[in-house]
Protein backbone atom coordinates (compact mmCIF):
# COMPACT_ATOMS: atom_id res chain seq x y z
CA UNK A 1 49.28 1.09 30.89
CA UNK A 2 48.62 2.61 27.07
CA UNK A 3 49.16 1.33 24.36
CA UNK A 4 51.29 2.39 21.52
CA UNK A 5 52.35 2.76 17.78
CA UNK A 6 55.73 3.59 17.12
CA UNK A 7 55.67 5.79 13.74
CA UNK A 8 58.40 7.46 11.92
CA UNK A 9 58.44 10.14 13.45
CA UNK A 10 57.74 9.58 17.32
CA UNK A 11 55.28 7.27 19.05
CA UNK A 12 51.20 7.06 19.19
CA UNK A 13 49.71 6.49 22.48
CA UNK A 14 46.78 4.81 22.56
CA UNK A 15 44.35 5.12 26.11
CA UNK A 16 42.57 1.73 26.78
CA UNK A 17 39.21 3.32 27.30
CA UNK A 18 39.56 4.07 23.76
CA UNK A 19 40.05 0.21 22.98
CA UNK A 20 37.15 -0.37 25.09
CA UNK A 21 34.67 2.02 23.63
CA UNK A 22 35.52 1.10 20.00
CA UNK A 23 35.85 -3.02 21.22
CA UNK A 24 32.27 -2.57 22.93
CA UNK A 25 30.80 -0.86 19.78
CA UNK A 26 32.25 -4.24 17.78
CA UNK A 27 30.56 -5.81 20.04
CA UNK A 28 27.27 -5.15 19.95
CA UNK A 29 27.20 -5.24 16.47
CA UNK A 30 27.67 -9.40 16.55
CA UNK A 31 24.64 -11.47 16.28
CA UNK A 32 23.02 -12.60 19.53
CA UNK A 33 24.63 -10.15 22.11
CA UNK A 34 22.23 -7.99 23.65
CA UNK A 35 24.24 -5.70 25.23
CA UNK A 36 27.08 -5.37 27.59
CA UNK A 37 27.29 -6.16 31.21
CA UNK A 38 27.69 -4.65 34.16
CA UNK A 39 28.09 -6.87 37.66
CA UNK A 40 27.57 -5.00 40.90
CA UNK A 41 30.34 -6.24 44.08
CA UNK A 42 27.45 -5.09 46.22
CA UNK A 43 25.18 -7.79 46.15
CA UNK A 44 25.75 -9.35 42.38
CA UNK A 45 23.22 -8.41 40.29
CA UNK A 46 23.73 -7.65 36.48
CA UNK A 47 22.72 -4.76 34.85
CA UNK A 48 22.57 -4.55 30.89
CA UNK A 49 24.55 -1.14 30.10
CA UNK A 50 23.26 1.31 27.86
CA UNK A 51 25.29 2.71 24.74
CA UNK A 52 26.95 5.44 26.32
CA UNK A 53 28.36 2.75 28.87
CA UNK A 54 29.81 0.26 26.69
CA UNK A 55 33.32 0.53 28.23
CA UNK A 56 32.15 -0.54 31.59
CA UNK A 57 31.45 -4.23 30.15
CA UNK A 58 34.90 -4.47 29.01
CA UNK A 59 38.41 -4.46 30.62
CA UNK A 60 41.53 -3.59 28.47
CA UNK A 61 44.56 -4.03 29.67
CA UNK A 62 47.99 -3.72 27.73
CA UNK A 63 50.81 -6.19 28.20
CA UNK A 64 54.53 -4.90 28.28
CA UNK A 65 54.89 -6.54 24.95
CA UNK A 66 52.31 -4.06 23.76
CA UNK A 67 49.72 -6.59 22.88
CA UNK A 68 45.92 -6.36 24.15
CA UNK A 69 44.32 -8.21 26.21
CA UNK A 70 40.24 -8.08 26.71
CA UNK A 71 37.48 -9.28 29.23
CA UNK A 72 34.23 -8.80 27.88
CA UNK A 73 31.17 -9.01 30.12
CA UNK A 74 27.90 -9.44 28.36
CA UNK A 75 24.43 -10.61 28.11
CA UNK A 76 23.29 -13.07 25.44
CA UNK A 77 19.86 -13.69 23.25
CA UNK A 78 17.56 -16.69 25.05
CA UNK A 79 17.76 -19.53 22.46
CA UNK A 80 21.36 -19.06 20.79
CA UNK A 81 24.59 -21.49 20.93
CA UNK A 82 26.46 -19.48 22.81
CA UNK A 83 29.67 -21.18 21.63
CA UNK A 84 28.77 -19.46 17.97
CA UNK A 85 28.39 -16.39 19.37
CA UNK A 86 31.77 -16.18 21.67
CA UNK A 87 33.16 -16.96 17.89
CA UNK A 88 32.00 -14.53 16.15
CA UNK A 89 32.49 -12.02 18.89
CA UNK A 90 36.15 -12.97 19.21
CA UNK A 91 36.50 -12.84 15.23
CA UNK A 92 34.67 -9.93 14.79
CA UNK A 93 36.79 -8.09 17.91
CA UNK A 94 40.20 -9.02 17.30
CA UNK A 95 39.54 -8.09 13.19
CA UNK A 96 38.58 -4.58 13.91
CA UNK A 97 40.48 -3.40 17.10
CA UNK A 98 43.59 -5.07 15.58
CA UNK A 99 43.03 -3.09 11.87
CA UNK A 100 41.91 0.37 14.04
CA UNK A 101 44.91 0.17 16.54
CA UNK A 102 47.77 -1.63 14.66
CA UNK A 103 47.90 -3.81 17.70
CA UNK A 104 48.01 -7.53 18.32
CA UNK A 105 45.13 -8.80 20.17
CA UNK A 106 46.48 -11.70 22.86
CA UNK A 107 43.70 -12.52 24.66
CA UNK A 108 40.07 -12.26 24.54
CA UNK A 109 38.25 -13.98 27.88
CA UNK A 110 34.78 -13.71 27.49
CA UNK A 111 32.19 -13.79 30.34
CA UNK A 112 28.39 -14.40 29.66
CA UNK A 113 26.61 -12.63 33.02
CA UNK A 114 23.37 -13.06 31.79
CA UNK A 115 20.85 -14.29 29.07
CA UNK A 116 17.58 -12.56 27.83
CA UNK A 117 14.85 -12.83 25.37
CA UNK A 118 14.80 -10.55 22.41
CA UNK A 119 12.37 -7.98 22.82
């Protein structure tokens, strides 16, 4: 499901994998995430996604009262509180998203799949 914007003079649609690509972007700007995640079924490795992948770290889904709701998969920097960064992540996320899509922003789950050292 899409979301949408209803404006005077008919209604915006709004594609999730556009949430997600902009969401992962926010994303990787915060302090202490290395990168977005990527968890094979297969056999359950993680792979850290490059740039151009962003979107595959992150599920958007839409809820029928038009509000977003985000799981974002990522891997953190060895040797920071991860509580500060899910913060600032979740601050920095639902500020943006919510000022680029005129959405609400329900939910934000956030799932650390992996921790490395700053190169």
């Amino acid at each position: 499901m899409n979301g949408y914007i209803n404006s005077g003079l008919g209604q915006i649609v709004i594609d999730t994998d556009v949430i997600a690509v902009y969401a992962g972007s926010v994303a990787v700007e915060c302090i202490g995430i290395i990168g977005m995640a990527a968890v094979s079924m297969k056999d359950g490795l993680v792979k850290l996604l490059r740039k151009d992948d962003l979107k595959h770290g992150i599920s958007v889904s839409i809820t029928d009262e038009n509000k977003i709701r985000m799981d974002f998969h990522v891997i953190v920097a060895y040797g920071v509180n991860i509580h500060a960064i899910a913060d600032n992540l979740i601050d920095s996320v639902k500020y943006k998203v919510e000022a680029f899509t005129g959405m609400e922003i329900e939910k934000i789950n956030i799932y650390v799949e992996g921790v490395r050292a700053i190169d």
